[in-house]
PDB file of N, CA and C in Angstrom:
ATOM      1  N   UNK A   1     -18.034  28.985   2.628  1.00  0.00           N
ATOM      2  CA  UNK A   1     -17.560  27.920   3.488  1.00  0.00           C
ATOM      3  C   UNK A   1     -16.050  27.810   3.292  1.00  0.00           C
ATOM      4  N   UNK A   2     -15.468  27.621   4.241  1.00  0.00           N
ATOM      5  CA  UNK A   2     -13.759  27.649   4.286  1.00  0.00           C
ATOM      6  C   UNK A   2     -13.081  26.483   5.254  1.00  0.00           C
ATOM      7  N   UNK A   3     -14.032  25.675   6.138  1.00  0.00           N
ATOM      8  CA  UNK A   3     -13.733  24.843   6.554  1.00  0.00           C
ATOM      9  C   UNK A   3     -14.706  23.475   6.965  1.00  0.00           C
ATOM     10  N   UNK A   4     -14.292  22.395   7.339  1.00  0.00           N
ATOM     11  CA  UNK A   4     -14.513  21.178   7.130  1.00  0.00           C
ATOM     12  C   UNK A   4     -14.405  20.509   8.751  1.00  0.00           C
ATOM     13  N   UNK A   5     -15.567  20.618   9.206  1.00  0.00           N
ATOM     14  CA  UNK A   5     -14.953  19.697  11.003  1.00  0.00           C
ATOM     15  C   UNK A   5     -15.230  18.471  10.577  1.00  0.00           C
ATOM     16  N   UNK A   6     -14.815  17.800  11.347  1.00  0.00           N
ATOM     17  CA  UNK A   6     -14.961  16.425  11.438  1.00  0.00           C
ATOM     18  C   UNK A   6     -15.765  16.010  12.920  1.00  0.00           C
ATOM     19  N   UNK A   7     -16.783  15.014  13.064  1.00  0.00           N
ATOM     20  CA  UNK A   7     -17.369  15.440  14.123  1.00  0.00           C
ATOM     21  C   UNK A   7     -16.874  14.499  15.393  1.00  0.00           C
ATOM     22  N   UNK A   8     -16.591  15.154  16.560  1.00  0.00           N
ATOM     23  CA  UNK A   8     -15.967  14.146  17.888  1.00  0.00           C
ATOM     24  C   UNK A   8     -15.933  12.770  17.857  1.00  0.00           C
ATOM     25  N   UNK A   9     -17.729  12.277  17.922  1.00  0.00           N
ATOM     26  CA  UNK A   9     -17.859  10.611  18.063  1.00  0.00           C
ATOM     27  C   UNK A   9     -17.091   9.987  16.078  1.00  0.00           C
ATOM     28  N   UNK A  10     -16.687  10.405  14.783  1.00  0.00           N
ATOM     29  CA  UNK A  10     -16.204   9.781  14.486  1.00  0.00           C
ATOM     30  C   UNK A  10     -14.613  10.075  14.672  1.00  0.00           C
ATOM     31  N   UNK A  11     -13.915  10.959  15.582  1.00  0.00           N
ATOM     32  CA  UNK A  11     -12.217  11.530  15.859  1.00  0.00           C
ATOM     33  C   UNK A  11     -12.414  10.377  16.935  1.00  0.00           C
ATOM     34  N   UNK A  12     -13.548  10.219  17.900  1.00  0.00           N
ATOM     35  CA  UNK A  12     -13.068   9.502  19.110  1.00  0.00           C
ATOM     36  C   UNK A  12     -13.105   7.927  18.740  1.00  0.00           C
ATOM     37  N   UNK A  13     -13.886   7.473  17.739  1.00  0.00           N
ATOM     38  CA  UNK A  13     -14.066   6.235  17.765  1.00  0.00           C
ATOM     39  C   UNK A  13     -13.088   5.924  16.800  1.00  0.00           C
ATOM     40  N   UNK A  14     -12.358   6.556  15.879  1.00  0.00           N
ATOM     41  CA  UNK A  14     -11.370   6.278  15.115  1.00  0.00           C
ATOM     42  C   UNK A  14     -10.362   5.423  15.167  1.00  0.00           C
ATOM     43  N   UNK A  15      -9.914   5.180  16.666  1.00  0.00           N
ATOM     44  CA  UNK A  15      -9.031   4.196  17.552  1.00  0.00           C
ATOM     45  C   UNK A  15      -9.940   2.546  17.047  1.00  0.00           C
ATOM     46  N   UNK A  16     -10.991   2.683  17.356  1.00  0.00           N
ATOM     47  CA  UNK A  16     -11.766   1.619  17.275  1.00  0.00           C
ATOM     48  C   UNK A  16     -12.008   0.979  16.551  1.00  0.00           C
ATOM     49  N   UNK A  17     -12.553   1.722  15.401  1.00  0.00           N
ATOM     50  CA  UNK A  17     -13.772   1.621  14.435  1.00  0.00           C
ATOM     51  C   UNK A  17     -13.318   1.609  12.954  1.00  0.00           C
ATOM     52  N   UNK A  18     -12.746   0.939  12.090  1.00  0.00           N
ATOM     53  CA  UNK A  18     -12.421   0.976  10.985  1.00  0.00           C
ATOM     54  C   UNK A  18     -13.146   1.743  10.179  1.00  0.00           C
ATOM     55  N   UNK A  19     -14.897   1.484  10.357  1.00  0.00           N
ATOM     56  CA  UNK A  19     -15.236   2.453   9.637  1.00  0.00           C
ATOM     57  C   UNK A  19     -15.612   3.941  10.104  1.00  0.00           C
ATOM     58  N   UNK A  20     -15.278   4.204  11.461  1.00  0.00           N
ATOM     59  CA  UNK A  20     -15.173   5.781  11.286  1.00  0.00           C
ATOM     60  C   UNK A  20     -13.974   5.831  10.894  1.00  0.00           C
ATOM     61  N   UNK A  21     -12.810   5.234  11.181  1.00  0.00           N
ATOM     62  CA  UNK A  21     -11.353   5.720  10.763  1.00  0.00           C
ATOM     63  C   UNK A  21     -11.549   6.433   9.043  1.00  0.00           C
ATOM     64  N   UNK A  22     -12.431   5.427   8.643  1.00  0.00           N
ATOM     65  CA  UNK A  22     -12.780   5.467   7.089  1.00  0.00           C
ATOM     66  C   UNK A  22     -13.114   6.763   6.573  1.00  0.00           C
ATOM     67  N   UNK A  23     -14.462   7.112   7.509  1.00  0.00           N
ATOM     68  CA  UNK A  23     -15.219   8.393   7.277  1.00  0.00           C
ATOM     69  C   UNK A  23     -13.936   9.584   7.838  1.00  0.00           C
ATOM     70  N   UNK A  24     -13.148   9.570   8.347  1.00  0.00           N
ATOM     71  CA  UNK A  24     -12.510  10.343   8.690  1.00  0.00           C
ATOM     72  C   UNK A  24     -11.652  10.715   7.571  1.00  0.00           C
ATOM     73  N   UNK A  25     -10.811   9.397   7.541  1.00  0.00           N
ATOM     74  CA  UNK A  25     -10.091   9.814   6.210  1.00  0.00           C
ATOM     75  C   UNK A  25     -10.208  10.894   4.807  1.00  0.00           C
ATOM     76  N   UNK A  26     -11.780   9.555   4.434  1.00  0.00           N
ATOM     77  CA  UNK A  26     -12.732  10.557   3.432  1.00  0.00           C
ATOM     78  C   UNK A  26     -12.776  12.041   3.808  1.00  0.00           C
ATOM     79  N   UNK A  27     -13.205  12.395   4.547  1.00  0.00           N
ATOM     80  CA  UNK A  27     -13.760  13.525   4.843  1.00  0.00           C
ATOM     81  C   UNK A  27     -12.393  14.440   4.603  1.00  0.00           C
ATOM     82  N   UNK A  28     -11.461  13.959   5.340  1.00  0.00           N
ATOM     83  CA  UNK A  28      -9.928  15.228   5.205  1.00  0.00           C
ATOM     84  C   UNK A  28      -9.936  15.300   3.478  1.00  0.00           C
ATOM     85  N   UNK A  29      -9.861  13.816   2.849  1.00  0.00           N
ATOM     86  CA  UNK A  29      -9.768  13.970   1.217  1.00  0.00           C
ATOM     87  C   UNK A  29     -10.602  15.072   1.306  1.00  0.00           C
ATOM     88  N   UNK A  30     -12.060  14.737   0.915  1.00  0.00           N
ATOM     89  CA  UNK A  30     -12.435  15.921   0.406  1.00  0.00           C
ATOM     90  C   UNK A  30     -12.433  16.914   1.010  1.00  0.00           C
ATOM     91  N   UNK A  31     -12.271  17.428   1.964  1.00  0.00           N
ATOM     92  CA  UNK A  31     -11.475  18.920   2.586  1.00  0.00           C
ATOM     93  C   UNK A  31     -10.299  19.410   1.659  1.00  0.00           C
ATOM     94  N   UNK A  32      -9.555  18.369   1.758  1.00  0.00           N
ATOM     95  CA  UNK A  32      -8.374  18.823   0.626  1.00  0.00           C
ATOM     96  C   UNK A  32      -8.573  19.440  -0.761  1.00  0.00           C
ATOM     97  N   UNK A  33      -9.187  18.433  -1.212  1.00  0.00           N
ATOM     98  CA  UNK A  33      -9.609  18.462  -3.075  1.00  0.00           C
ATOM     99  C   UNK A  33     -10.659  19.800  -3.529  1.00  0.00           C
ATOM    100  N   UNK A  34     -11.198  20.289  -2.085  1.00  0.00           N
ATOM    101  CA  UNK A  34     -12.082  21.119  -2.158  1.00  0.00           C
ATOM    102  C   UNK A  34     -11.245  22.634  -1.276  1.00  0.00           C
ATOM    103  N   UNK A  35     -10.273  22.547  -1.001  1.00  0.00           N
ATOM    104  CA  UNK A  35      -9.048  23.148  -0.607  1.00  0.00           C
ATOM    105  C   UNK A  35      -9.882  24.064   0.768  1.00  0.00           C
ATOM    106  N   UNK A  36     -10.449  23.230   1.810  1.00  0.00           N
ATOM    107  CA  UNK A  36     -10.687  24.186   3.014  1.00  0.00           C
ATOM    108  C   UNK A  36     -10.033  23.191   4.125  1.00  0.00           C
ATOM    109  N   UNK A  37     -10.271  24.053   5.178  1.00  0.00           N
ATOM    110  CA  UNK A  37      -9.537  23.359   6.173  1.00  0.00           C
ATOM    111  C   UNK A  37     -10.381  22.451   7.157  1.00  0.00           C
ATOM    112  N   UNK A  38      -9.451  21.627   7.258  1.00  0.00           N
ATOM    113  CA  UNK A  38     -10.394  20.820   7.780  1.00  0.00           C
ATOM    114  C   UNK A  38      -9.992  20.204   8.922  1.00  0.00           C
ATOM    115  N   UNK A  39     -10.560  20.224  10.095  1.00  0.00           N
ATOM    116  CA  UNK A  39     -10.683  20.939  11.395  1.00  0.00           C
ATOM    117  C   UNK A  39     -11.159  19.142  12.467  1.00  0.00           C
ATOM    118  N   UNK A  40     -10.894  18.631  13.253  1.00  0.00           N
ATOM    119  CA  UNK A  40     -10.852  17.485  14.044  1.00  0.00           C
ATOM    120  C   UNK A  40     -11.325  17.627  15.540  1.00  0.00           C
ATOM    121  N   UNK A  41     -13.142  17.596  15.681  1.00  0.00           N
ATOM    122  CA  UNK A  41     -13.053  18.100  17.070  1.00  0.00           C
ATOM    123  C   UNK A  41     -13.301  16.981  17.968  1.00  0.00           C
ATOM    124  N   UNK A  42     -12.134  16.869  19.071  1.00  0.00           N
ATOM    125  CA  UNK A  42     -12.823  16.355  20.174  1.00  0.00           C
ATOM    126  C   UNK A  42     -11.373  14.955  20.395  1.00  0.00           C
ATOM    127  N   UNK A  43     -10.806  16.353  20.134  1.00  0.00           N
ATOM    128  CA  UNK A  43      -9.152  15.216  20.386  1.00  0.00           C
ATOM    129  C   UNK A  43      -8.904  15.521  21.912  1.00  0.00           C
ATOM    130  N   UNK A  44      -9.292  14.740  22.668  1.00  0.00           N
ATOM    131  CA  UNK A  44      -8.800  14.795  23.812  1.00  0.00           C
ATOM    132  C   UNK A  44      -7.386  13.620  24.625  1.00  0.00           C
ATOM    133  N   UNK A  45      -7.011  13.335  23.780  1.00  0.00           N
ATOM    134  CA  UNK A  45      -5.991  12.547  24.051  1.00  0.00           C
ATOM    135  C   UNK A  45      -4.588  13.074  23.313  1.00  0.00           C
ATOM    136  N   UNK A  46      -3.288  12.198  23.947  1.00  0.00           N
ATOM    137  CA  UNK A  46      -2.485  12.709  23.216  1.00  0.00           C
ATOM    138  C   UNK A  46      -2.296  11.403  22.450  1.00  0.00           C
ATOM    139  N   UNK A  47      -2.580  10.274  22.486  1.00  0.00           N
ATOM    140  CA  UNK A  47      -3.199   8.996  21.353  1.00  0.00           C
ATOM    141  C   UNK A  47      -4.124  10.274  19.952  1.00  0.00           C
ATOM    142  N   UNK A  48      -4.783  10.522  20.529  1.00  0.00           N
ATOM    143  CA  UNK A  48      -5.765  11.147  19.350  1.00  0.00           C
ATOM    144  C   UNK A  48      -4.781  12.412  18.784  1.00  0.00           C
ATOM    145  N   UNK A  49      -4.337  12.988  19.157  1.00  0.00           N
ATOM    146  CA  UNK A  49      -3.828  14.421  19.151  1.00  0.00           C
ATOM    147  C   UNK A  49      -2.456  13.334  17.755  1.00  0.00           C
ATOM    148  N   UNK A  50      -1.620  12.767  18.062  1.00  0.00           N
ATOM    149  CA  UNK A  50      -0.671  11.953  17.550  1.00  0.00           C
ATOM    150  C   UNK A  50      -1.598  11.454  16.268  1.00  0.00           C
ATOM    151  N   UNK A  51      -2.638  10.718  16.246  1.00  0.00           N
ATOM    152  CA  UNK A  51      -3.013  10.029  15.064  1.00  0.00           C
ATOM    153  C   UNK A  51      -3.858  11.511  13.970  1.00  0.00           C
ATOM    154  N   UNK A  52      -4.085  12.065  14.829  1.00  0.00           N
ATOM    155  CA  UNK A  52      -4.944  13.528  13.837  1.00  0.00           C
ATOM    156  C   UNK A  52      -4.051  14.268  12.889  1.00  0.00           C
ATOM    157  N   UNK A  53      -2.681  14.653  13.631  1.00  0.00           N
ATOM    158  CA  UNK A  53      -1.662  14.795  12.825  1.00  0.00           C
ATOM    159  C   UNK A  53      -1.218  14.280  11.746  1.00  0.00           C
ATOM    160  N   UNK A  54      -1.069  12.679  12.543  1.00  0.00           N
ATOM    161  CA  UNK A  54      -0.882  12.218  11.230  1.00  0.00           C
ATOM    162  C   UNK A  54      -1.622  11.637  10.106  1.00  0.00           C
ATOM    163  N   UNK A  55      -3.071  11.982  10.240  1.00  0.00           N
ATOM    164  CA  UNK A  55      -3.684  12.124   8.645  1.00  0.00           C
ATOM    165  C   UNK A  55      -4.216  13.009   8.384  1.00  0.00           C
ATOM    166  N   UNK A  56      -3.343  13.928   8.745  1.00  0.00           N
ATOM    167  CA  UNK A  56      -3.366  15.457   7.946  1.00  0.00           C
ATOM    168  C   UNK A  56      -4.756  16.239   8.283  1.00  0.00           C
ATOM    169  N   UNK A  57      -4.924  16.415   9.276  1.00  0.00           N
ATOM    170  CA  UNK A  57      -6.101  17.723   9.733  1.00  0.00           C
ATOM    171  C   UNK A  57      -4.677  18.667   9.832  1.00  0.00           C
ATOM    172  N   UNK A  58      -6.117  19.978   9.255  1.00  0.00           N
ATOM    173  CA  UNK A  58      -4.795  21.362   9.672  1.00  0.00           C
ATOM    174  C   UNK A  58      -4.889  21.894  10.731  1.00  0.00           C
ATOM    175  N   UNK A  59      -6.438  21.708  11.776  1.00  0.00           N
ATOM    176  CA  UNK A  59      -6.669  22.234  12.854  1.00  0.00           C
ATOM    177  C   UNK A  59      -7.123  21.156  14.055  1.00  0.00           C
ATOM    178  N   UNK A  60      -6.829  20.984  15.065  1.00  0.00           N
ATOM    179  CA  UNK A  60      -7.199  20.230  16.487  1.00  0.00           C
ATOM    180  C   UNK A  60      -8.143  20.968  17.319  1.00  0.00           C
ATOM    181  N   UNK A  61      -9.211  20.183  17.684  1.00  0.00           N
ATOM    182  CA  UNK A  61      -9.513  21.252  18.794  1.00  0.00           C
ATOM    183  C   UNK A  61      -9.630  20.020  20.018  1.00  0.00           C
ATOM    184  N   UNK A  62      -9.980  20.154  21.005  1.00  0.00           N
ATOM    185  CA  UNK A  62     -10.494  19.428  21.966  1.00  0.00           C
ATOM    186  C   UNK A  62      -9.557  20.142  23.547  1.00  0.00           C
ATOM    187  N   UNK A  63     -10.120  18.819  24.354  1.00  0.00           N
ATOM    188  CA  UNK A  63      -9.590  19.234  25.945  1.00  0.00           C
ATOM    189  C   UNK A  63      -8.196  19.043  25.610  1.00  0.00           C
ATOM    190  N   UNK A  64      -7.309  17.981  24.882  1.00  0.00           N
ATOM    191  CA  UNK A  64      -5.916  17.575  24.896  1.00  0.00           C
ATOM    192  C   UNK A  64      -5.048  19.247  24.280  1.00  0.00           C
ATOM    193  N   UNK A  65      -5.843  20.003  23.456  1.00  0.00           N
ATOM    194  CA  UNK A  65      -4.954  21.282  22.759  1.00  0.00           C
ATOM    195  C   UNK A  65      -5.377  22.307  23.762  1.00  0.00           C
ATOM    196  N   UNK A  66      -6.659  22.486  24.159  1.00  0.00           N
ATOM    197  CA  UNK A  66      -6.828  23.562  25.189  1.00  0.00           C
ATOM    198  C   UNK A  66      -7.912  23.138  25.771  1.00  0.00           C
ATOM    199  N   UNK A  67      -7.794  23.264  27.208  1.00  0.00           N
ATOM    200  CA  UNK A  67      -9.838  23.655  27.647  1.00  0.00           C
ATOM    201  C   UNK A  67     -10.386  25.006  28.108  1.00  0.00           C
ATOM    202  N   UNK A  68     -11.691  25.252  27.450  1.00  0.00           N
ATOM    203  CA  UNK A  68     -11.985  26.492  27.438  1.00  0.00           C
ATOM    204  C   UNK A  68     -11.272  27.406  28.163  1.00  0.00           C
ATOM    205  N   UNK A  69     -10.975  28.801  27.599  1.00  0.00           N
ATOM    206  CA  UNK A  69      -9.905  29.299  28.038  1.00  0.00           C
ATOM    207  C   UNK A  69     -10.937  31.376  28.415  1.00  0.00           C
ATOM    208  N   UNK A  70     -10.344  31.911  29.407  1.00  0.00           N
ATOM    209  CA  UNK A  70     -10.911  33.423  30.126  1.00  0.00           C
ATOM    210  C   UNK A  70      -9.937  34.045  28.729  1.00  0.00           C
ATOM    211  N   UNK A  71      -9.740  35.157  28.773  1.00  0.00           N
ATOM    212  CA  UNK A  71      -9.557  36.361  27.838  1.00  0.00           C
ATOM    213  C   UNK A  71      -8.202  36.264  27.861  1.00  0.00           C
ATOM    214  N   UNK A  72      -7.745  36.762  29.226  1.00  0.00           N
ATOM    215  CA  UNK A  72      -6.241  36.743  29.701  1.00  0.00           C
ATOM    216  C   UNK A  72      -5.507  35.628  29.290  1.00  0.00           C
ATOM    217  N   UNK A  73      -6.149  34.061  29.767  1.00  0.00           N
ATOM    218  CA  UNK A  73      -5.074  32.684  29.666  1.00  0.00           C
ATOM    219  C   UNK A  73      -5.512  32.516  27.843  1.00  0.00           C
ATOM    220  N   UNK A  74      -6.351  33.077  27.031  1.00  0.00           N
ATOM    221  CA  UNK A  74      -6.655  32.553  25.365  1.00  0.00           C
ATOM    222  C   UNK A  74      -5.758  33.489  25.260  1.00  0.00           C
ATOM    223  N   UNK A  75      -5.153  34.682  25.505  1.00  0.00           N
ATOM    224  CA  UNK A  75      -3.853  35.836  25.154  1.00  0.00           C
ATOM    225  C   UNK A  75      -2.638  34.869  25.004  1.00  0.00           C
ATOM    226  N   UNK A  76      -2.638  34.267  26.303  1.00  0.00           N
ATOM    227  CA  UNK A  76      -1.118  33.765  26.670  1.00  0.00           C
ATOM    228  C   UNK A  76      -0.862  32.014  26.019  1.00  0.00           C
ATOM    229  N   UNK A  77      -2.036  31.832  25.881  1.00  0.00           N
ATOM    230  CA  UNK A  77      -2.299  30.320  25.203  1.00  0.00           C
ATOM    231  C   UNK A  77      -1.836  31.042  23.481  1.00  0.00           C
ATOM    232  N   UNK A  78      -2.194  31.756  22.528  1.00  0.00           N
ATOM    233  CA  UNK A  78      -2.055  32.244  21.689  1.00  0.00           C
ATOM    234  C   UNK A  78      -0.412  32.647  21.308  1.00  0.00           C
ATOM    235  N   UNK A  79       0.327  33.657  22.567  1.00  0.00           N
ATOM    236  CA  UNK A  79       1.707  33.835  22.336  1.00  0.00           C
ATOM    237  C   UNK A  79       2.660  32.525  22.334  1.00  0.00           C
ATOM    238  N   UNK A  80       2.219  31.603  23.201  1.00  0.00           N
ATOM    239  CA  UNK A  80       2.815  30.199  23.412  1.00  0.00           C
ATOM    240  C   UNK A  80       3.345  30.132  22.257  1.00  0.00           C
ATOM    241  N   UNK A  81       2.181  29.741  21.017  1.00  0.00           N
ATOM    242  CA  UNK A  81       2.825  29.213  20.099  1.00  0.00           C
ATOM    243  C   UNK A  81       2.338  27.804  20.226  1.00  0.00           C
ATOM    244  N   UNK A  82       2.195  26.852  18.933  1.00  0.00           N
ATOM    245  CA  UNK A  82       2.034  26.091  18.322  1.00  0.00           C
ATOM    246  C   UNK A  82       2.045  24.945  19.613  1.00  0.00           C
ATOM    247  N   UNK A  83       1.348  24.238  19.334  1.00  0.00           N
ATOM    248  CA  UNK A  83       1.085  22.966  20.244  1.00  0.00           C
ATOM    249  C   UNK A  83       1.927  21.740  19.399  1.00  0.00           C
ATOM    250  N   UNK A  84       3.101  20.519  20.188  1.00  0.00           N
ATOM    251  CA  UNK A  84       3.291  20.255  19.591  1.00  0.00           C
ATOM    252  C   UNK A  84       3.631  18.484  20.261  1.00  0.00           C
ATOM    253  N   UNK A  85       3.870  17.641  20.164  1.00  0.00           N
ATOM    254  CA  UNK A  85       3.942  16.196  21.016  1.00  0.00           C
ATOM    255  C   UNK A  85       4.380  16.690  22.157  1.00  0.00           C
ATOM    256  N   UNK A  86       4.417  16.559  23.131  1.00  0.00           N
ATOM    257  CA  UNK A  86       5.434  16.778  24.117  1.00  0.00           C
ATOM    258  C   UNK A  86       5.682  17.630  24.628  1.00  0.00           C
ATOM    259  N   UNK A  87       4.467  18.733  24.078  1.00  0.00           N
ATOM    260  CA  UNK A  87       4.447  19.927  24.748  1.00  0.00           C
ATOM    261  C   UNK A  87       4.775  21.016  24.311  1.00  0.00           C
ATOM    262  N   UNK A  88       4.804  22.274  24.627  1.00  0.00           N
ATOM    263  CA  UNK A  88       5.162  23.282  23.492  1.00  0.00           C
ATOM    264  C   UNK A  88       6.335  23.153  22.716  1.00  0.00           C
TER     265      UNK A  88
END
């Protein structure tokens, strides 16, 4: 095992919910302490995309970083380069 998701309904309710914010938190700790990566799915906002950052997930996934992507546009999504506030 090498990585750690975190699952959508507690990334999405995180805005909300003190205690998923909670379980979220937890969960990156021990991702950390257990040194894998630990991964945030279902950031579809750039509210969510902004707060994921900042408590330290190393990976984003959702509609806000990409939506499913053909062979050709996951090539050119890849050379882009790093996703970042505001756009590449």
């Amino acid at each position: 095992m090498d990585e750690l998701k975190v699952d959508q309904q507690f990334v999405r309710r995180s805005r909300e919910s003190d205690n998923d914010l909670a379980i979220v938190r937890t969960i990156i700790e021990l991702a950390q302490r257990l040194h894998l990566v630990c991964v945030a799915e279902g950031v579809e906002t750039e509210e969510l995309y902004a707060d994921m950052v900042g408590l330290g997930f190393d990976l984003l996934q959702g509609y806000f970083v990409a939506k499913p992507l053909g062979e050709e546009e996951l090539i050119q999504f890849v050379r882009a380069g790093p996703l970042t506030l505001g756009g590449r």
